[in-house]
C-alpha atoms as a PDB file:
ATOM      1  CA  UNK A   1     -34.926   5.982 -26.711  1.00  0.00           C
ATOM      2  CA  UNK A   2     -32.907   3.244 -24.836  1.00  0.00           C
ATOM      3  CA  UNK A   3     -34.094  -0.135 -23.456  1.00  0.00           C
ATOM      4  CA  UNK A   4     -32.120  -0.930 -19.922  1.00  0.00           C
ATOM      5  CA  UNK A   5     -31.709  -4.712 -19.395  1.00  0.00           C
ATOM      6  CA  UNK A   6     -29.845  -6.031 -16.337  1.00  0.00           C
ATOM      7  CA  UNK A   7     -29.592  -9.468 -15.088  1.00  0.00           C
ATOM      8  CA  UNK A   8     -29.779  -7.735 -11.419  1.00  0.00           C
ATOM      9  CA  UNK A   9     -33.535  -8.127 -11.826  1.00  0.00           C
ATOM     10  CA  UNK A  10     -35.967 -10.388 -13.376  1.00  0.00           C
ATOM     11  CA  UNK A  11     -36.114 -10.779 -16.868  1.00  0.00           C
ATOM     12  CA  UNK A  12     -39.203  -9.627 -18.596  1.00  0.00           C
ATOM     13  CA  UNK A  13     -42.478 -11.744 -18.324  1.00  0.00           C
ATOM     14  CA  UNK A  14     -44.056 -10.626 -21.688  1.00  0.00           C
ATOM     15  CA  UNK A  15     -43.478  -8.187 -24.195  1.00  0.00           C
ATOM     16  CA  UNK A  16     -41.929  -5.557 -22.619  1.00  0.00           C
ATOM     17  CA  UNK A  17     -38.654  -3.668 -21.073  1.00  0.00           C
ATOM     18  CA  UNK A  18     -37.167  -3.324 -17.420  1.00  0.00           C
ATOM     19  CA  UNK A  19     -36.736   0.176 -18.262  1.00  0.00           C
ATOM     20  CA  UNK A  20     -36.861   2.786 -20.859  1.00  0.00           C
ATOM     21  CA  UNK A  21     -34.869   5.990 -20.865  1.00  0.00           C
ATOM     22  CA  UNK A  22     -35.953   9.085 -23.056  1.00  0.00           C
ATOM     23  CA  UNK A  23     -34.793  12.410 -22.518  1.00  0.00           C
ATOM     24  CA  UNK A  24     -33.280  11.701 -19.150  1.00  0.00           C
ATOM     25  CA  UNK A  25     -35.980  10.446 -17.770  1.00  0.00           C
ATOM     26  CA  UNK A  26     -36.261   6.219 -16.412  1.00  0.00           C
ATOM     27  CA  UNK A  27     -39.717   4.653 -16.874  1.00  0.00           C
ATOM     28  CA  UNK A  28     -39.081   1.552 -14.537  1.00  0.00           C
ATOM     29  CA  UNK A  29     -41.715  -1.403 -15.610  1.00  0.00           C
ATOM     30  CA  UNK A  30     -43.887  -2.764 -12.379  1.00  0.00           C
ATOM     31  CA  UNK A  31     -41.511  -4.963 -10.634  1.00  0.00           C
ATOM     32  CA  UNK A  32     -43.334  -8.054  -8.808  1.00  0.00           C
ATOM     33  CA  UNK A  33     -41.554  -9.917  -5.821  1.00  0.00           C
ATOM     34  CA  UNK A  34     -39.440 -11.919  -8.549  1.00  0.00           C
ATOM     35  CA  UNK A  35     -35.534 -12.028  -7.536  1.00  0.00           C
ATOM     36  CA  UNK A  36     -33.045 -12.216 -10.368  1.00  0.00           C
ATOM     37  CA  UNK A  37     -33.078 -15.926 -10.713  1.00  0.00           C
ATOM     38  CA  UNK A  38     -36.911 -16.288 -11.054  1.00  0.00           C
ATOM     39  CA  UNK A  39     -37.791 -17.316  -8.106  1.00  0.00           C
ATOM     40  CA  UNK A  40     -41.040 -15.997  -6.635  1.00  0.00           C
ATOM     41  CA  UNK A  41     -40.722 -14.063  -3.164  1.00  0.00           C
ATOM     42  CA  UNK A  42     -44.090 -15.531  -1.693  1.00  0.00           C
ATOM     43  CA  UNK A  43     -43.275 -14.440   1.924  1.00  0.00           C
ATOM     44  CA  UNK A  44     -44.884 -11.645   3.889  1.00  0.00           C
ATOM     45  CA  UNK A  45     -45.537  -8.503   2.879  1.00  0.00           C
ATOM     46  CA  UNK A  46     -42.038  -7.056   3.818  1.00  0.00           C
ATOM     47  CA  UNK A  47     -40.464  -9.850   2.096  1.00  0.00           C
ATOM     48  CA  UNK A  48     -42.151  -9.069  -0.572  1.00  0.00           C
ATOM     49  CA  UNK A  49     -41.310  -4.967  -0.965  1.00  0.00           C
ATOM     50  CA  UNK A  50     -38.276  -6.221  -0.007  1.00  0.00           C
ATOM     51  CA  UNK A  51     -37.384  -8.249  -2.808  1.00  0.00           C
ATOM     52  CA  UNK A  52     -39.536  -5.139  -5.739  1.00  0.00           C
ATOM     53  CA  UNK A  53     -37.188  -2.291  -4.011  1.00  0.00           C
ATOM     54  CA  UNK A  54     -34.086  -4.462  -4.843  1.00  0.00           C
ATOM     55  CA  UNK A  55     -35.630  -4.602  -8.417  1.00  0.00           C
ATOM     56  CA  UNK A  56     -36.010  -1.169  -8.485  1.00  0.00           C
ATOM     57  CA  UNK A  57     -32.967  -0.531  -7.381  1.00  0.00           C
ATOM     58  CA  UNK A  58     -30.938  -3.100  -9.744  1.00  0.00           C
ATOM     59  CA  UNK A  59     -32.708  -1.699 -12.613  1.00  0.00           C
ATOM     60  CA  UNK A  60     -32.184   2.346 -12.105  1.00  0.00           C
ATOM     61  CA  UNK A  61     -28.332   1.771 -11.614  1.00  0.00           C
ATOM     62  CA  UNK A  62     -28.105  -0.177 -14.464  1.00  0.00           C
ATOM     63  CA  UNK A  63     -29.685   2.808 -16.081  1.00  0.00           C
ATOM     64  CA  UNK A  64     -27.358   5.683 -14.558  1.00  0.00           C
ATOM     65  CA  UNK A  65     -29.682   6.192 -11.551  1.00  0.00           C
ATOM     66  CA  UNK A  66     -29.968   5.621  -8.200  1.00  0.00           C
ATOM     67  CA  UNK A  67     -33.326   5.359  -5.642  1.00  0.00           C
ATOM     68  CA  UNK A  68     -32.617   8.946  -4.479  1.00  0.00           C
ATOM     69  CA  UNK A  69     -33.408  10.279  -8.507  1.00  0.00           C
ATOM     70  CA  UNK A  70     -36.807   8.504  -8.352  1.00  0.00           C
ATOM     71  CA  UNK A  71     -39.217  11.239  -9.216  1.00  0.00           C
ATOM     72  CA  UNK A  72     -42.908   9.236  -8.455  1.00  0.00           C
ATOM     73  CA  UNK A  73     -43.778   6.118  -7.911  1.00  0.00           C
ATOM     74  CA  UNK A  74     -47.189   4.516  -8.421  1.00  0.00           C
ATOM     75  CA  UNK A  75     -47.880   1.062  -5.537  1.00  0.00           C
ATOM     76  CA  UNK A  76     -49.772  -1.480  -6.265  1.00  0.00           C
ATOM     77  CA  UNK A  77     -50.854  -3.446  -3.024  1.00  0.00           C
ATOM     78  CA  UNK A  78     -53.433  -6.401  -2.846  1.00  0.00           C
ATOM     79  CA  UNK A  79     -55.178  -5.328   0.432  1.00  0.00           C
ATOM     80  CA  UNK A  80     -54.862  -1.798   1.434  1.00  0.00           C
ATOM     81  CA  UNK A  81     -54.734  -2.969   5.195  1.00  0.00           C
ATOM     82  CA  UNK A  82     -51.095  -3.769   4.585  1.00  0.00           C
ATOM     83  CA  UNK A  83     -50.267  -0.378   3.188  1.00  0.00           C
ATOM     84  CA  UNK A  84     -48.252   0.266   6.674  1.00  0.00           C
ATOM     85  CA  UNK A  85     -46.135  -2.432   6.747  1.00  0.00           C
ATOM     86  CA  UNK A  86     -45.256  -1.437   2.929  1.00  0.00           C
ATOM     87  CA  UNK A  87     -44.857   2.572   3.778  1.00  0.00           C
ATOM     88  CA  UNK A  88     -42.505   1.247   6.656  1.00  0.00           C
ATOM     89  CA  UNK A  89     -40.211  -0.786   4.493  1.00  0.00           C
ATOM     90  CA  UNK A  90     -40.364   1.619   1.425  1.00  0.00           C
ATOM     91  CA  UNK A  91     -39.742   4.757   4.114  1.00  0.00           C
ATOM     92  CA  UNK A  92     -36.774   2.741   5.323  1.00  0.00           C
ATOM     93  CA  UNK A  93     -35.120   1.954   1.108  1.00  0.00           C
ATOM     94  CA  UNK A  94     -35.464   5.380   0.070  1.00  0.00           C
ATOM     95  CA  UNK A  95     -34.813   7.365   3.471  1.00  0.00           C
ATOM     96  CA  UNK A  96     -35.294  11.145   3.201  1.00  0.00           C
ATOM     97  CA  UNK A  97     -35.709  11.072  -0.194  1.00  0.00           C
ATOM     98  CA  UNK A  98     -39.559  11.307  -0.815  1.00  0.00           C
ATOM     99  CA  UNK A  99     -40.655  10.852  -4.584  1.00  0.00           C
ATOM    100  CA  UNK A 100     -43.976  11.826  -5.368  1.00  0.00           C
ATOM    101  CA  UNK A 101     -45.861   8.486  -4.871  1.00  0.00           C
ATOM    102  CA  UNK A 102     -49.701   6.923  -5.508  1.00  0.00           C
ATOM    103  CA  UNK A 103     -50.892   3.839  -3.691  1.00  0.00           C
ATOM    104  CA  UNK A 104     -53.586   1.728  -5.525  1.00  0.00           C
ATOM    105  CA  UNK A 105     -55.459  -0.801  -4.340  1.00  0.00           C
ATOM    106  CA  UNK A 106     -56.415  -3.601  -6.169  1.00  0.00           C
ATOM    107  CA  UNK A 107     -58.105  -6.846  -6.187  1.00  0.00           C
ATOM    108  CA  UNK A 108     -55.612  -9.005  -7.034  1.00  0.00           C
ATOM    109  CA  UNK A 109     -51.474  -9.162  -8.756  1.00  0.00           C
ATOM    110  CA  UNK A 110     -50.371 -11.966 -10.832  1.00  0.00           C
ATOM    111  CA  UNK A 111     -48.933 -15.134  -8.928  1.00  0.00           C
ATOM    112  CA  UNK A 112     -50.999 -14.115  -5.724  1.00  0.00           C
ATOM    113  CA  UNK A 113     -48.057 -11.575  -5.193  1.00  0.00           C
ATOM    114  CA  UNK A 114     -49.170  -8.726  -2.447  1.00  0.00           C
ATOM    115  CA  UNK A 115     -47.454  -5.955  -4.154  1.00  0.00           C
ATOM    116  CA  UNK A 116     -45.834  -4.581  -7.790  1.00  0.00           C
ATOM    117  CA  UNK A 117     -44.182  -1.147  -7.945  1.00  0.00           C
ATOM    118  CA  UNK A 118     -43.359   1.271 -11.439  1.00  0.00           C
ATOM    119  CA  UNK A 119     -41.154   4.026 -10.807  1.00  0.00           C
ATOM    120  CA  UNK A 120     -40.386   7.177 -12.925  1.00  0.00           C
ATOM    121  CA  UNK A 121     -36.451   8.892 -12.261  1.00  0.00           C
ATOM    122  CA  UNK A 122     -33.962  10.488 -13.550  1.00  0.00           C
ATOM    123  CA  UNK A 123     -30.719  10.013 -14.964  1.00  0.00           C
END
């Protein structure tokens, strides 16, 4: 098992990794509209996926990976009315690559954020 750490991303909140790789496979942790120097990406929606596909992204090349080895994701978004304007901006990051992908509602993310994504890839 490896830990990936890059400073192309936000550091780690609490108590765990950006990513862990295990038999060729990338478990990417939920990445919050945080850029690399901490600051919080409070803007709209796109804005926001924006700023957690950049994440994403930082962390599965620091890994050996890339967006287009991304085998699911799971989507966390605040209020599933803006699910749209998310599928729009994620369609356009990962182009015709389509990783198998679940959208979840919920109540509320830390900081008041409108979205977090986790990823699973590939090496």
């Amino acid at each position: 098992m490896e830990y990936v750490s890059t400073s192309s991303a936000p550091a780690p909140g609490g108590h765990y990794s950006q990513a862990v790789v295990h038999n060729g496979l990338i478990f990417v942790a939920g990445q919050l509209p945080i850029r690399p120097d901490g600051e919080k990406c409070l803007g709209s929606i796109e804005e926001q996926t924006v700023v957690v596909l950049a994440n994403l992204k930082s962390i599965l090349e620091a890994a050996g990976s890339s967006l287009e080895k991304v085998l699911k994701t799971t989507v966390y978004v605040s209020d599933i009315r803006l699910w749209g304007r998310v599928n729009a901006v994620y369609a356009e990051a990962f182009g015709s690559h389509k990783p198998a992908r679940a959208v979840v509602p919920v109540p509320e993310l830390h900081y008041g954020f409108l979205i977090e994504v986790e990823a699973v890839a590939h090496q």
